[in-house]
Protein backbone atom coordinates (compact mmCIF):
# COMPACT_ATOMS: atom_id res chain seq x y z
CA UNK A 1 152.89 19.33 50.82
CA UNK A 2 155.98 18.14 52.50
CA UNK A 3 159.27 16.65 49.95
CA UNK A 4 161.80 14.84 51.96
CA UNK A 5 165.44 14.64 50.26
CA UNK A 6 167.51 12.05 51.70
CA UNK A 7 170.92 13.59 51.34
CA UNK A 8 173.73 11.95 52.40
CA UNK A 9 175.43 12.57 55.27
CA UNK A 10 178.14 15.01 55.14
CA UNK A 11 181.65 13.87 55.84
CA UNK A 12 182.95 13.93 59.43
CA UNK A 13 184.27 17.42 60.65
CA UNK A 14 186.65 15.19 62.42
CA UNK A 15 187.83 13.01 59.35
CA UNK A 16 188.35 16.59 57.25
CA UNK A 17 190.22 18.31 60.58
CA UNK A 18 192.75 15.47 60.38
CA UNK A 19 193.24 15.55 56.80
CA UNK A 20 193.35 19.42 56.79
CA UNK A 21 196.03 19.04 59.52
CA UNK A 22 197.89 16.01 57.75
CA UNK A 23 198.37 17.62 54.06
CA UNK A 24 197.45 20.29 53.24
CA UNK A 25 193.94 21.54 51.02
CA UNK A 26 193.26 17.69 51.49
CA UNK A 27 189.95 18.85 53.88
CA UNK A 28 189.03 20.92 50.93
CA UNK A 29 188.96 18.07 48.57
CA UNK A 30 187.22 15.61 50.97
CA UNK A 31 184.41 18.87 51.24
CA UNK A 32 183.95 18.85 47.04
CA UNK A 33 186.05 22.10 46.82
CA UNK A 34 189.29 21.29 45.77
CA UNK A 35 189.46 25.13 43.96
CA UNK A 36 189.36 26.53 46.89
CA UNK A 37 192.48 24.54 48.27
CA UNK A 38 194.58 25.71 45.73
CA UNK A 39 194.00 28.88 46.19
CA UNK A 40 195.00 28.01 49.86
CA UNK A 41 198.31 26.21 48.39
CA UNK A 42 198.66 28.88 46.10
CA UNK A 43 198.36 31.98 48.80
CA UNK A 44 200.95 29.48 51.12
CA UNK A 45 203.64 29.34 48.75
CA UNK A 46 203.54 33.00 47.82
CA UNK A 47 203.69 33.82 51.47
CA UNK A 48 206.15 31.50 52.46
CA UNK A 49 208.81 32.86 49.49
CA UNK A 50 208.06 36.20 50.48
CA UNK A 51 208.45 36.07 54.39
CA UNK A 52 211.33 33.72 53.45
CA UNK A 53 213.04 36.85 51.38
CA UNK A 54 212.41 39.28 54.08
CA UNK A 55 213.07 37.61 57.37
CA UNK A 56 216.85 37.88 59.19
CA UNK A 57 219.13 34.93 58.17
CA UNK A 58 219.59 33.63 61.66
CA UNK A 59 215.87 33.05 62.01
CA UNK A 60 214.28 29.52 62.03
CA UNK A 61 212.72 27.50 59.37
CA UNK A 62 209.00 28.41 60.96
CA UNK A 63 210.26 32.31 61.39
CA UNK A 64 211.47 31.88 57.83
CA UNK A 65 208.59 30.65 56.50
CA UNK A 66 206.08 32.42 58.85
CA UNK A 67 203.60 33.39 55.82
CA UNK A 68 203.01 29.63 54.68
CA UNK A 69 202.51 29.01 58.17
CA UNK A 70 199.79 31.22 58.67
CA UNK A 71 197.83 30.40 55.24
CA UNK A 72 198.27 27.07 56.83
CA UNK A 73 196.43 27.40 59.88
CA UNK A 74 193.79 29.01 58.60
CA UNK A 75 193.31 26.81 55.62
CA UNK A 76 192.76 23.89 58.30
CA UNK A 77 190.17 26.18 60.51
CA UNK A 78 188.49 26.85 57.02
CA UNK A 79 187.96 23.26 56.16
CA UNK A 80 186.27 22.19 59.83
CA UNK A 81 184.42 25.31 59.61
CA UNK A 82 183.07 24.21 56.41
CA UNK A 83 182.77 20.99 57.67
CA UNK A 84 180.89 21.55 60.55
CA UNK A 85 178.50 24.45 59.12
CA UNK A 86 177.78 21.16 56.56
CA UNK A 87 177.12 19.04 59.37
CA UNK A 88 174.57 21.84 61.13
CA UNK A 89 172.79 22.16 58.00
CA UNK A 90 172.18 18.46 57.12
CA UNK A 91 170.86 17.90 60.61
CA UNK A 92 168.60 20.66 60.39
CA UNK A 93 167.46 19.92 57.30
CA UNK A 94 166.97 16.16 58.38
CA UNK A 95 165.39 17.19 61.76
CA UNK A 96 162.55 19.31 59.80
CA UNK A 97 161.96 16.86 57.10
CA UNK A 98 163.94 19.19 54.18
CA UNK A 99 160.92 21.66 54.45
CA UNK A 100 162.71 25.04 54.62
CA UNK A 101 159.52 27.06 53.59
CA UNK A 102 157.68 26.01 56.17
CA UNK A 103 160.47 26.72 58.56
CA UNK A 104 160.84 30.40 57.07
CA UNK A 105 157.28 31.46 57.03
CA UNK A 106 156.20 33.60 59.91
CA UNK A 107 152.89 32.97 61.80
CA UNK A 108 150.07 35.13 61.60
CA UNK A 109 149.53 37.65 64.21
């Protein structure tokens, strides 16, 4: 017997790459996991401060701030990775009609 859920699509890798990008842990929140986003704010802060106490005075506000930076970037490839692995999963799920037992089980040899 076959159940069919009819999820709802997923929001746009796209749309949560641009908010990512725009402010930051904003992809996060669009995804449901606005925890996780803090943590990412959190983490970017911390970094920032420190790589701001260590680096040479006549370095510039990105070598200052290096740390944030960083957390930054890969707070953004987080979110469309999320996003997209979301995306993959829906379709798959919609393209075998939500059946993931039959889709599992291994034919007899």
């Amino acid at each position: 017997m076959t159940t069919t859920t009819n999820a709802p699509a997923p929001p746009n890798p796209y749309l949560v790459l641009g908010a990512a990008i725009a402010l930051p842990a904003s992809g996060h929140v669009i995804l449901g996991v606005p925890v996780r986003g803090l943590q990412f704010i959190f983490f970017m802060v911390i970094l920032a401060w420190i790589t701001a106490k260590i680096a040479p005075p006549d370095a510039s506000f990105v070598g200052r701030h290096a740390g944030g930076f960083l957390i930054y970037a890969l707070s953004i490839l987080d979110a469309y990775k999320m996003a997209r692995v979301r995306i993959a999963q829906w379709v798959h799920s919609a393209r075998h009609g939500g059946d993931t037992a039959a889709s599992s089980a291994q034919p007899d040899i």
